[in-house]
Protein backbone atom coordinates (compact mmCIF):
# COMPACT_ATOMS: atom_id res chain seq x y z
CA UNK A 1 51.94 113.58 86.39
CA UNK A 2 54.58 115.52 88.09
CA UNK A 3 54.39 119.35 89.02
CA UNK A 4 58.03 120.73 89.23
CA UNK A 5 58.12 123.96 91.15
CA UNK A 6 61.06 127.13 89.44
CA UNK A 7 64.57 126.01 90.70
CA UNK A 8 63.26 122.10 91.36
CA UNK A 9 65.73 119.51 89.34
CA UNK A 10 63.31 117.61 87.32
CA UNK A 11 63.35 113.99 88.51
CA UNK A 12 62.48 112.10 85.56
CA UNK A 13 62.32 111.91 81.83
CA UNK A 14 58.93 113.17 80.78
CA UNK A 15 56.71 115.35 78.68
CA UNK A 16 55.38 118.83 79.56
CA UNK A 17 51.72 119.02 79.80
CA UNK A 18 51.40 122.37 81.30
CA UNK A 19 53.25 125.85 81.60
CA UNK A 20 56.13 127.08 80.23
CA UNK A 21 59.73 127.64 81.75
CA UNK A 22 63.69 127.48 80.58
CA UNK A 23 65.65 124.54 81.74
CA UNK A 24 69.39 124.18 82.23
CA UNK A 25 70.06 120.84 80.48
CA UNK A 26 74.07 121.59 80.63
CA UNK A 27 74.34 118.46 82.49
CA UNK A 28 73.22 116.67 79.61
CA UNK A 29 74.62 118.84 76.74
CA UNK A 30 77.19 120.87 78.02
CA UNK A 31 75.46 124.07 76.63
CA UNK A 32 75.43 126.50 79.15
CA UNK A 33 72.31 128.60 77.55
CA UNK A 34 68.80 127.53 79.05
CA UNK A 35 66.55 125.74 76.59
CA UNK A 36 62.74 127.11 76.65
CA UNK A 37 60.17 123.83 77.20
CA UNK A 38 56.61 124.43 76.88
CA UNK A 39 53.44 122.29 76.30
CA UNK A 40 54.50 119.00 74.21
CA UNK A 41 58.48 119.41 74.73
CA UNK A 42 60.41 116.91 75.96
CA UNK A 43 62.50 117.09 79.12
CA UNK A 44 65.47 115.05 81.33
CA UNK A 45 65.60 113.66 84.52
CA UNK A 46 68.48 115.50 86.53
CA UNK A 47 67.98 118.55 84.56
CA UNK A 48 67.52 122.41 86.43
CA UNK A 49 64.12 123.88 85.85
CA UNK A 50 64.08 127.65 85.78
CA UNK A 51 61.57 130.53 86.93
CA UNK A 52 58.47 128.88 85.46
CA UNK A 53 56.09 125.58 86.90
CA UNK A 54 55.91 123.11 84.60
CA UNK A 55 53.76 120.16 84.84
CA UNK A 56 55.06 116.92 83.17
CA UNK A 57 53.74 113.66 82.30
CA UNK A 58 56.82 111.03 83.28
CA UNK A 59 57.76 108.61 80.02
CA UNK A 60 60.70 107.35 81.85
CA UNK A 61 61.82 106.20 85.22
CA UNK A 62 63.89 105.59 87.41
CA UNK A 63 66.56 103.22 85.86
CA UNK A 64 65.49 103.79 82.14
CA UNK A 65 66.07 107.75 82.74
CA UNK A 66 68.57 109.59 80.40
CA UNK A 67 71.14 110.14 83.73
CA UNK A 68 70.32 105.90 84.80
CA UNK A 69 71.50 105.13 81.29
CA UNK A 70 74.28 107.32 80.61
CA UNK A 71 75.80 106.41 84.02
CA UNK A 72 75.18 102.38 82.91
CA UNK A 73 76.78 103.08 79.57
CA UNK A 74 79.98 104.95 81.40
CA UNK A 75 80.71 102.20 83.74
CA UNK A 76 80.83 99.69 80.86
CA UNK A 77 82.61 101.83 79.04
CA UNK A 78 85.11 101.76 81.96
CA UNK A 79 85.07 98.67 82.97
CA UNK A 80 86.05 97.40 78.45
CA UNK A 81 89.60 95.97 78.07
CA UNK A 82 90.97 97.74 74.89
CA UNK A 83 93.38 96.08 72.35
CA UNK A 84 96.32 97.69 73.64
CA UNK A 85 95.07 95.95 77.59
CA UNK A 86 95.17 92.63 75.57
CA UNK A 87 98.90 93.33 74.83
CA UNK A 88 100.21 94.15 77.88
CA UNK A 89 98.42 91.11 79.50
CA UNK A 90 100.04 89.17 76.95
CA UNK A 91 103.37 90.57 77.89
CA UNK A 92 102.49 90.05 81.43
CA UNK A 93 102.20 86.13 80.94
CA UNK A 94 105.46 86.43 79.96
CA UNK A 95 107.12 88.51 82.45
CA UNK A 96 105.61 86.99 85.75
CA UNK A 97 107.50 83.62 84.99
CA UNK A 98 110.40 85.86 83.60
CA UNK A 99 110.84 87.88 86.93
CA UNK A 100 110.36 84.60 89.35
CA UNK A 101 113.11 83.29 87.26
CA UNK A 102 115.31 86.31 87.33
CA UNK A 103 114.61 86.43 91.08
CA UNK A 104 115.69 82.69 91.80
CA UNK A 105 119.09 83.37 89.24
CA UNK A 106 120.13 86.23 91.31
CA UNK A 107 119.70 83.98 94.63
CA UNK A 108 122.05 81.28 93.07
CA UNK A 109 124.49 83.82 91.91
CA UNK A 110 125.02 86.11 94.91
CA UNK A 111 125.19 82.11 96.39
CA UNK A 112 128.26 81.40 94.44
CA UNK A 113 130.10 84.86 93.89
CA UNK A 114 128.86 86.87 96.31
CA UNK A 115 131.23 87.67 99.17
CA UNK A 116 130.30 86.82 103.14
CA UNK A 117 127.86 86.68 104.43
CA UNK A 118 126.05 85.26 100.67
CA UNK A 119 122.93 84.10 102.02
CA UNK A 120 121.50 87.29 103.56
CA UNK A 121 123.09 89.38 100.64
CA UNK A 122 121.23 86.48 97.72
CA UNK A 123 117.96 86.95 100.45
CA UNK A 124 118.16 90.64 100.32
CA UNK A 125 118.94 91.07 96.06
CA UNK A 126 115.92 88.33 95.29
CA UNK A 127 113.50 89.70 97.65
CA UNK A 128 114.01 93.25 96.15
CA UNK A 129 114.06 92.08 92.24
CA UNK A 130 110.18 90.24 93.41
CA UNK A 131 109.54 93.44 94.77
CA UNK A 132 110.43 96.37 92.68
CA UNK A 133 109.19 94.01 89.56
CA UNK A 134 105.93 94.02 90.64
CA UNK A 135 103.86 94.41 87.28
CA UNK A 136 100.67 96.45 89.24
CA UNK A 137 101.98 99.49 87.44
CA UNK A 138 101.28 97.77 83.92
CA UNK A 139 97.78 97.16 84.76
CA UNK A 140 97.32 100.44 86.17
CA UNK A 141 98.83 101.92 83.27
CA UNK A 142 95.61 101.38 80.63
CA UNK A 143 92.34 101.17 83.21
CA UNK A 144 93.36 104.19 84.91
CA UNK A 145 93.46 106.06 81.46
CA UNK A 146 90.36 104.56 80.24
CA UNK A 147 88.23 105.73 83.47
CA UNK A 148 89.79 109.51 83.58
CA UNK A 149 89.03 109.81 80.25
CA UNK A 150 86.09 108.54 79.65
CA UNK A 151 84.89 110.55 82.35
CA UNK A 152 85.77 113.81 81.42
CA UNK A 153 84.43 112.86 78.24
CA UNK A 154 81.18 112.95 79.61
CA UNK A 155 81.34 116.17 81.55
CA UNK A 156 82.30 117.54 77.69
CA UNK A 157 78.86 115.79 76.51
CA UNK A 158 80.94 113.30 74.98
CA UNK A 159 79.70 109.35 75.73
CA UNK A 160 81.69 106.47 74.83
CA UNK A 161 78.84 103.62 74.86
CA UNK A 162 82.07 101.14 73.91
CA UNK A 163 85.59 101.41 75.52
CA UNK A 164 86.98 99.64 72.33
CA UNK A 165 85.52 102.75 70.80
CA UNK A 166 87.58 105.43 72.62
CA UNK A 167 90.80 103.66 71.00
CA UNK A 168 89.14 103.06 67.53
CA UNK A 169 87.93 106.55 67.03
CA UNK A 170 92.24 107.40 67.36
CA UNK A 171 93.08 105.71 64.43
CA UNK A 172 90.67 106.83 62.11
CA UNK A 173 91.07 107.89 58.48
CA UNK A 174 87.79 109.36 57.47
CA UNK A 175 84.66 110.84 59.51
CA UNK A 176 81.28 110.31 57.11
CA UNK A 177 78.43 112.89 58.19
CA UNK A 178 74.41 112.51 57.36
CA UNK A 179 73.51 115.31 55.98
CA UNK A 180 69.85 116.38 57.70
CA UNK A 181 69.77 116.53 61.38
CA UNK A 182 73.94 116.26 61.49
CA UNK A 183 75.59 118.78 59.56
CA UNK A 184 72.19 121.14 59.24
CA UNK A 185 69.43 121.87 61.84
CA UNK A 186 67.28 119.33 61.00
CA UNK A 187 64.28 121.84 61.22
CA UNK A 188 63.49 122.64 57.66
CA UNK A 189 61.49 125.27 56.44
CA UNK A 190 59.48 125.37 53.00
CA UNK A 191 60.37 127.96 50.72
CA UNK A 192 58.95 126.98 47.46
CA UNK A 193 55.63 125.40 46.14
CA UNK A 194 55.78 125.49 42.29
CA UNK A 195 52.78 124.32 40.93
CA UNK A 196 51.47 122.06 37.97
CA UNK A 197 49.12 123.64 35.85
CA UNK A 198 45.49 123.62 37.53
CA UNK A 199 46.25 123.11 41.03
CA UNK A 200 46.08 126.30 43.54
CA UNK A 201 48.41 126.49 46.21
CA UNK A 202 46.08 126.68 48.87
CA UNK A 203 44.31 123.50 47.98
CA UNK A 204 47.93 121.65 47.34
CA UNK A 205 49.25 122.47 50.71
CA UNK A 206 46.16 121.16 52.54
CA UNK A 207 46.16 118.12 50.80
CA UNK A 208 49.87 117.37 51.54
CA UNK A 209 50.37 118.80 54.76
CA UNK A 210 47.26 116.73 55.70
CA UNK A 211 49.38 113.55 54.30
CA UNK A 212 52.98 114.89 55.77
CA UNK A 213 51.46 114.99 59.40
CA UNK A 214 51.43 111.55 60.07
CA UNK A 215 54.82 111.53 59.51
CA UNK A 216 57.63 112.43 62.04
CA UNK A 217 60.44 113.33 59.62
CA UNK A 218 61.21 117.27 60.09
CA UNK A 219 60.78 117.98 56.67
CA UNK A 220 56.76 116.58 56.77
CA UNK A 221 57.12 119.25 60.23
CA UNK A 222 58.08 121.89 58.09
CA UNK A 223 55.15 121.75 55.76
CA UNK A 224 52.50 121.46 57.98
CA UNK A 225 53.99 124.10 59.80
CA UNK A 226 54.02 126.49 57.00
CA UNK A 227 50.55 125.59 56.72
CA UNK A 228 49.25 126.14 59.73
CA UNK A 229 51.25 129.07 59.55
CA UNK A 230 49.30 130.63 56.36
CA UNK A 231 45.81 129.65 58.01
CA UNK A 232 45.47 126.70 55.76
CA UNK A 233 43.33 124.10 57.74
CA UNK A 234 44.99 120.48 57.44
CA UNK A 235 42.14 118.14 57.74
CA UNK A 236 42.40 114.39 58.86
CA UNK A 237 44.09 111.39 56.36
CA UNK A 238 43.55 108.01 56.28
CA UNK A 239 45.36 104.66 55.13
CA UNK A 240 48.42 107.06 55.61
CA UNK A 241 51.91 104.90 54.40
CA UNK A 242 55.65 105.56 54.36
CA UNK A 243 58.21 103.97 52.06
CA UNK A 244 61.77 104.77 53.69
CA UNK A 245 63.66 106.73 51.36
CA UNK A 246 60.72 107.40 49.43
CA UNK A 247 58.31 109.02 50.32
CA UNK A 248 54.67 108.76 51.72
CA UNK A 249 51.06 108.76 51.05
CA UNK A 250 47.38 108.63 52.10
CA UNK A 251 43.42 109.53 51.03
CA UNK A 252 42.51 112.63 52.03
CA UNK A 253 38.63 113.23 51.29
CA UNK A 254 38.04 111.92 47.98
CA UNK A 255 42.02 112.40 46.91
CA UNK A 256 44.70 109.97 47.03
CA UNK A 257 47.87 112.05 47.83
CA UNK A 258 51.65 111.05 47.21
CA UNK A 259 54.70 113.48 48.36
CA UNK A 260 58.14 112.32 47.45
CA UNK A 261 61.61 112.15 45.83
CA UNK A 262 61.13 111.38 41.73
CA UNK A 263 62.05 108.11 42.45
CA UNK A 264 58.78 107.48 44.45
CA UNK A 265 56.97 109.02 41.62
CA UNK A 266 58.82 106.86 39.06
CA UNK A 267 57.57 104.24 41.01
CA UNK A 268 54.35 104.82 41.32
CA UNK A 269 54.23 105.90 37.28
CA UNK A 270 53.28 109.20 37.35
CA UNK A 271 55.03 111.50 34.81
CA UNK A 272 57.04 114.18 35.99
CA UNK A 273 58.77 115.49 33.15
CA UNK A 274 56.87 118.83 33.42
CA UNK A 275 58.18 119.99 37.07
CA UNK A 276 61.96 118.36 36.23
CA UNK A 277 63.72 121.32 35.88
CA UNK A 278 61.90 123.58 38.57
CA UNK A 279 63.29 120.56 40.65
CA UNK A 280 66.40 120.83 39.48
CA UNK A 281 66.80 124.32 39.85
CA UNK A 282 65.66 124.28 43.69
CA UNK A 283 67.94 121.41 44.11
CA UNK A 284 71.16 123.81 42.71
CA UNK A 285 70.26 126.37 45.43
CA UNK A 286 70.48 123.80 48.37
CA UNK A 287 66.98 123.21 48.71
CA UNK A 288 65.34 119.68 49.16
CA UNK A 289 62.52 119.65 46.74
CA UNK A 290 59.78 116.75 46.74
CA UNK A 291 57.10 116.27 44.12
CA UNK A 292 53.82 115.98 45.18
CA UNK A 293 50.98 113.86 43.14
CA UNK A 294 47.02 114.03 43.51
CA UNK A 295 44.97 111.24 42.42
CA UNK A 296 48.06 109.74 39.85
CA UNK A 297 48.96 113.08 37.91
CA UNK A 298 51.78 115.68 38.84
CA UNK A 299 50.83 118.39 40.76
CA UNK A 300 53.84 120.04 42.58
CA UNK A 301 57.12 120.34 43.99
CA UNK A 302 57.74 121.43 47.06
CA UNK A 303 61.23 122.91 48.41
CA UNK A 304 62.48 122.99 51.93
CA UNK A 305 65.86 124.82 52.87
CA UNK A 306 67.68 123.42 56.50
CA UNK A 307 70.28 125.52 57.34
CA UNK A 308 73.45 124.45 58.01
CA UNK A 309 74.16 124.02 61.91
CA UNK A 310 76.24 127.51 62.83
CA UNK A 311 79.48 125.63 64.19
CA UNK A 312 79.29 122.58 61.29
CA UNK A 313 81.77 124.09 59.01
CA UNK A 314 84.33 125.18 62.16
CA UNK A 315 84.09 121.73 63.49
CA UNK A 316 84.84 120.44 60.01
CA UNK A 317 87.78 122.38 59.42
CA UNK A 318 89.02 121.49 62.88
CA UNK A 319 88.93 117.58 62.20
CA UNK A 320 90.60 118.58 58.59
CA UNK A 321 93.26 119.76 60.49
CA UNK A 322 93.80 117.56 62.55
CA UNK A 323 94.39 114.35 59.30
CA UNK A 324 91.03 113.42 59.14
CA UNK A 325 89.23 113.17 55.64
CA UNK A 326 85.55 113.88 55.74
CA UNK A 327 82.65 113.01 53.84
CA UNK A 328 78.88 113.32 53.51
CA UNK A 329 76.39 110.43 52.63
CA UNK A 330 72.62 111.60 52.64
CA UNK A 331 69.89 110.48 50.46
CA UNK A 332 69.28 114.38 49.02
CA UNK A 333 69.59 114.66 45.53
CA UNK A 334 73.35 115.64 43.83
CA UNK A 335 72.89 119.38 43.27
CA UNK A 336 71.52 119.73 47.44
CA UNK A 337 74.09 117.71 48.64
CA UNK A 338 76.69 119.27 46.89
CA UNK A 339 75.33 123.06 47.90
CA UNK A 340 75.22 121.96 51.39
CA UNK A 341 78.65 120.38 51.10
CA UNK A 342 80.71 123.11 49.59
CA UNK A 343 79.21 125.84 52.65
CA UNK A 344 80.87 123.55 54.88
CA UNK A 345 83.88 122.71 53.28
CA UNK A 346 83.17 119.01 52.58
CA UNK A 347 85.18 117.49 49.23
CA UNK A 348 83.67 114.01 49.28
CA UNK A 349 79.82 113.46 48.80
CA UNK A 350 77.62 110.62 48.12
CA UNK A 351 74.51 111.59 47.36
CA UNK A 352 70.60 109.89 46.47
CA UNK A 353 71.24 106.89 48.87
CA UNK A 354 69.06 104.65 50.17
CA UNK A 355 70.01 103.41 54.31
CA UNK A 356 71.77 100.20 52.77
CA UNK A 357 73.41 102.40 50.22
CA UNK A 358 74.99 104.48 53.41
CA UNK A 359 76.44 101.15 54.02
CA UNK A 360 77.26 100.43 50.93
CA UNK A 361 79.39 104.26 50.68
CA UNK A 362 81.02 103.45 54.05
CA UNK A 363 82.33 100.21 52.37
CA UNK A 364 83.78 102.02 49.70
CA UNK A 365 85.49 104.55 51.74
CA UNK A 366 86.89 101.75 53.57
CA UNK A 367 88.74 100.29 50.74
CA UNK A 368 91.92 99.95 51.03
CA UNK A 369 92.18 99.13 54.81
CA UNK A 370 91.03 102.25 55.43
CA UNK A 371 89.13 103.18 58.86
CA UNK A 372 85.74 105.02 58.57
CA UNK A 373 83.69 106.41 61.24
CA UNK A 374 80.02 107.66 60.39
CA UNK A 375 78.01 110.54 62.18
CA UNK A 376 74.23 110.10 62.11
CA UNK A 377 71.22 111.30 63.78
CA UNK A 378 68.47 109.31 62.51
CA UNK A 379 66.81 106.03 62.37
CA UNK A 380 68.08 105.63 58.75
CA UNK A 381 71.10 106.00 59.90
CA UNK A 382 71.36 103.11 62.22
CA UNK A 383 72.80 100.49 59.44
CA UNK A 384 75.54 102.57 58.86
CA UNK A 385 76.33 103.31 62.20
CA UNK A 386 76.42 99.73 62.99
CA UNK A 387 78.28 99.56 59.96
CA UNK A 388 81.12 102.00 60.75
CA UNK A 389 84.08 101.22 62.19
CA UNK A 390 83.03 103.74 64.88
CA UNK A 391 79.36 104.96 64.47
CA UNK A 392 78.70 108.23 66.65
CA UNK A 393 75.15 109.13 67.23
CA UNK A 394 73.42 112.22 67.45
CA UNK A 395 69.68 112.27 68.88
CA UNK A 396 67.24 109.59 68.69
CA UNK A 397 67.41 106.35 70.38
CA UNK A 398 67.46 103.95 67.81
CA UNK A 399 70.84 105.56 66.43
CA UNK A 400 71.88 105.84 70.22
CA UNK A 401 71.52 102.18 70.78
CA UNK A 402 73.19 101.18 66.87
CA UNK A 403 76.71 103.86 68.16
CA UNK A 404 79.50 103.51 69.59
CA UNK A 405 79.85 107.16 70.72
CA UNK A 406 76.90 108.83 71.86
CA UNK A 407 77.11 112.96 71.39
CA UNK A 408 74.63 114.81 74.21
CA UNK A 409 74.06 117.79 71.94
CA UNK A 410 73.89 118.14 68.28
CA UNK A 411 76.72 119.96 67.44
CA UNK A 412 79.33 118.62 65.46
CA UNK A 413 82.02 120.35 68.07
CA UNK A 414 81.26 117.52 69.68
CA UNK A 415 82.89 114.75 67.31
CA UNK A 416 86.11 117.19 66.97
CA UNK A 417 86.39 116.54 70.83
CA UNK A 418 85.69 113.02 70.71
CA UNK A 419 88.41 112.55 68.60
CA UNK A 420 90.82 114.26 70.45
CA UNK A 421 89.47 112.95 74.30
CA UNK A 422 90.39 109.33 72.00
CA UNK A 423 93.90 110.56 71.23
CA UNK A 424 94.69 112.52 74.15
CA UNK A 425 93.90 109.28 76.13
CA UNK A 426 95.79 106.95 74.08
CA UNK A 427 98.45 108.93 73.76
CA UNK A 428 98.25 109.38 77.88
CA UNK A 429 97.89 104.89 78.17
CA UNK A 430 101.29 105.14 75.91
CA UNK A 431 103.02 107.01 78.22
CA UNK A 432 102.00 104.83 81.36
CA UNK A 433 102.57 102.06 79.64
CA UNK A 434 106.20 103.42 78.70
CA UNK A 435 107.28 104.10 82.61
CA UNK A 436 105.39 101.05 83.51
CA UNK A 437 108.02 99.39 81.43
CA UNK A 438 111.04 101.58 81.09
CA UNK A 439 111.08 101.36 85.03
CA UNK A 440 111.22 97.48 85.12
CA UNK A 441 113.64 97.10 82.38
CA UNK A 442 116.09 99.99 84.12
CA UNK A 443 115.36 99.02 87.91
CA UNK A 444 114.87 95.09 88.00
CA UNK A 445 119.21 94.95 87.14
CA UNK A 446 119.66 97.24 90.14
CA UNK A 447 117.50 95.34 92.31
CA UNK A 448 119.32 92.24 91.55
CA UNK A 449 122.75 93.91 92.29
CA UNK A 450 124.39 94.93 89.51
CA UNK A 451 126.15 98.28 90.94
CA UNK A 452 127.60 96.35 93.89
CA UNK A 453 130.68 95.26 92.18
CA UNK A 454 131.67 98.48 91.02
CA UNK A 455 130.26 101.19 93.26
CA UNK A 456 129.59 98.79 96.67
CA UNK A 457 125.46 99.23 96.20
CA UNK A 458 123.28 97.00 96.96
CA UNK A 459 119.40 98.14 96.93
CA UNK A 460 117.32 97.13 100.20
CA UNK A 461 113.88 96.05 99.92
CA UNK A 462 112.64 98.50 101.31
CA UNK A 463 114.07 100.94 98.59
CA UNK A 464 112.44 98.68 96.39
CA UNK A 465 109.34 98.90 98.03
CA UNK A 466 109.12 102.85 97.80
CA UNK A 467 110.92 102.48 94.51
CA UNK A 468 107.66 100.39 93.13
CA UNK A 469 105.33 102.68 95.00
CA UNK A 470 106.51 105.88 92.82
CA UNK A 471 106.17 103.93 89.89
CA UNK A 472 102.13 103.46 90.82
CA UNK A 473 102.33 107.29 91.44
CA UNK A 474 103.58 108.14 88.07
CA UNK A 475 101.28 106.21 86.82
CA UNK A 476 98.20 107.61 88.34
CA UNK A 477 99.62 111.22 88.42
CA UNK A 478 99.66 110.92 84.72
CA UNK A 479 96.64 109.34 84.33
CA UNK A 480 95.10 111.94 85.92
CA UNK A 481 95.97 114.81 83.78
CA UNK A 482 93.62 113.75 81.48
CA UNK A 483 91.10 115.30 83.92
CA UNK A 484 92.35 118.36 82.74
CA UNK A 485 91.63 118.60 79.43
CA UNK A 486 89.85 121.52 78.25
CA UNK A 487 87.16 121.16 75.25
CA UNK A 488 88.66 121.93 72.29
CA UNK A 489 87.36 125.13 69.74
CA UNK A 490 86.63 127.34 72.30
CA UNK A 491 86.38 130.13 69.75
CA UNK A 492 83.47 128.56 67.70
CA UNK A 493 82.02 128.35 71.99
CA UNK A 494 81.78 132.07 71.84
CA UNK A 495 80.74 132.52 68.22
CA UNK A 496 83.91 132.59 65.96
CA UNK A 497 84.29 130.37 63.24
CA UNK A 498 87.79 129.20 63.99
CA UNK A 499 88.74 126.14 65.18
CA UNK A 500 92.17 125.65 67.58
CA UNK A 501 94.59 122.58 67.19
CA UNK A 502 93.36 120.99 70.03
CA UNK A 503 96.36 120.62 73.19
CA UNK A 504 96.28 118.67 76.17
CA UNK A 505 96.50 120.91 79.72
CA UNK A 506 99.28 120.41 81.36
């Protein structure tokens, strides 16, 4: 147990047991608004407690913190060779025996042709080809990208678990979102409870809320919630069960209880032809509805409504924009899907999926050579995400641990930055990689003397020297603009829904 006094950073992961305060977590999310923690919330080591005492119980320490990891997961991230690294150390095999050989031919010529006195003048041109050919500025060029940017990636609540990642996510051609959790809050609420003829409402919601809370999923939260809510007690189950993409059940009292999608009830034969089109018709106004069953017969469905996250639709339009295609895979039903879909501007949907039927969409969307990168949130999730060409994770750990890109808060901004830290910084290793070269292929014929003839020159290695010295410079200067990059949409920041073509600071 840890008592953290107001202004203390809070020095491990852990839950609150006790008291009430707001932390600043914009070290881990970039948000600058205080979040409120009170008895049973969750908070992060490194984190800024605010004018209240809290008392916490630690879950995690010391090197299993949130900080310990992310810091772990940036310096592999840095350290990663990309593909492009593997090219230029393929050239570099190359031009290493290519320079030593240029080198000795200039020796042997200034030997023959060159006027009095040769030998100092074939010392002097070979020495300074060896010198001002020195290839450190090609494996500056890529590293030095990787680390800048990568690094203010994570001051933008960006984390690139995988350096391959942070050149993958460039050349995307489609961006997949789950639907609960990603694109909306995650944090249903019920709505509607339309009954089957001799149930009460009262009775119904006790019985399933008592079933939905031993489960974890936020739409089980919502109902008990609305329960509690309407003074309806929520007694104890038992033999409690969950089918993933299902549904769930358990005996509560005499009653044997089963909340679900119709194909859980199909399942389990139990006719729901009755409460069909009430489904359907909560399903056409965005809601999720589930049928609920008591002791084998029909005896309600149940609609929840999760609002769409407020920046989803900005941050869609932004990666629109910018050439990507998007598309949602969720396991809702068509007509929710579809509702949630069109609010955000969202042409592509694949809807009523199982996890393995996420991968199975992804593969679809990726024929035709196409790349596909899938954002996900949840445990059902992870298969795709492992599954995607780049899988970026909102949330909970297992998706963390199946991603490639880790986001630190849940909104979508978040992947419209990732995408452009990806292409600023590839962009920025093309440019190194261009003087790195262009500064070889231009210099090394100078070095080796071929101005003297003509204009009397002959470069001294020391030129060369300072000559290869600017070209590390260049390289690092350049590098090191990607430290200025500013998050992109700053407009959907302070509340408009606009999104900006995102452009590198100067």
């Amino acid at each position: 147990m840890v008592l953290v006094s107001p202004g203390e950073r809070i020095p491990v992961d852990g839950l609150v047991s006790e008291g009430s305060s707001n932390v600043d977590e914009s070290m881990i999310t970039g948000e600058p608004l205080a979040v409120a923690k009170a008895k049973g919330a969750i908070v992060t080591g490194g984190t800024v407690n605010g004018t209240g005492a809290l008392t916490l119980r630690a879950t995690r320490v010391g090197a299993e913190t949130t900080p310990a990891q992310i810091i772990r997961m940036v310096e592999e991230a840095q350290g990663a060779k990309l593909p492009i690294q593997s090219l230029v150390d393929r050239v570099t095999v190359w031009f290493v025996p290519a320079v030593m050989a240029m080198a000795v031919l200039t020796v042997l010529v200034w030997l023959v042709v060159g006027p009095d006195p040769a030998l100092t003048m074939a010392l002097v041109a070979g020495v300074s080809v060896l010198i001002i050919a020195c290839p450190c500025a090609m494996g500056l060029a890529t590293p030095t990208s990787i680390m800048v940017g990568t690094g203010r990636a994570t001051e933008m609540g960006v984390l690139f678990r995988k350096g391959a990642a942070l050149h993958a996510l460039s050349d995307m051609d489609v961006i997949a979102f789950d639907k609960t959790g990603t694109v909306t809050e995650g944090r249903p609420v019920l709505t509607d409870v339309v009954l089957a003829e001799g149930f009460a409402r009262a009775e119904l919601l006790s019985l399933v809320a008592s079933v939905e809370a031993q489960s974890e999923h936020p739409i089980a939260e919502a109902i008990v919630q609305s329960a509690r809510a309407e003074g309806i007690a929520v007694p104890m189950a038992e033999g409690f069960s969950s089918l993933t993409g299902y549904g769930v059940a358990a005996t509560v009292g005499a009653h044997r209880v089963m909340v679900g999608a119709d194909r859980f009830m199909t399942r389990e034969g139990i006719e729901i032809t009755t409460l069909q089109g009430a489904e359907s018709a909560l399903a056409a106004r965005g809601r999720t509805a589930l049928f609920a069953a008591v002791d084998g017969k029909i005896a309600a469905v149940i609609a929840v409504s999760d609002p769409v996250k407020r920046n989803s639709r900005a941050a869609i339009a932004a990666l629109q924009a910018q050439g990507f295609e998007t598309a949602m895979i969720t396991g809702d039903k068509e007509a929710t899907a579809r509702a949630i879909a069109d609010e955000v501007g969202i042409a592509h949907v694949v809807s009523g999926v199982l996890p393995d039927g996420k991968v199975a969409a992804l593969e679809a969307l990726a024929q035709g050579g196409r790349k596909v990168a899938f954002v996900g949130d949840g445990i059902n999730d992870a298969p795709a995400l492992a599954r995607a060409d780049v899988g970026i994770a909102i949330g909970t750990d297992v998706a963390i641990e199946s991603a490639d890109v880790v986001l630190m808060s849940g909104d979508l901004r978040g992947v419209v930055n990732a995408a452009f830290i990806s292409r600023a910084t590839m962009a920025n290793i093309r440019q190194n990689l261009g003087w790195a070269f262009g500064y070889n292929i231009a210099l090394i014929p100078v070095a080796a003397g071929v101005l003297y003839p003509v204009f009397g020159l002959l470069l001294s290695p020391i030129f060369a020297a300072g000559a290869m010295a600017l070209s590390f410079v260049s390289v690092l200067t350049n590098a090191l603009r990607l430290r200025r990059i500013t998050p992109d949409m700053p407009d959907a920041i302070s509340g408009h829904d606009a999104a900006l073509t995102p452009q590198p600071a100067e």
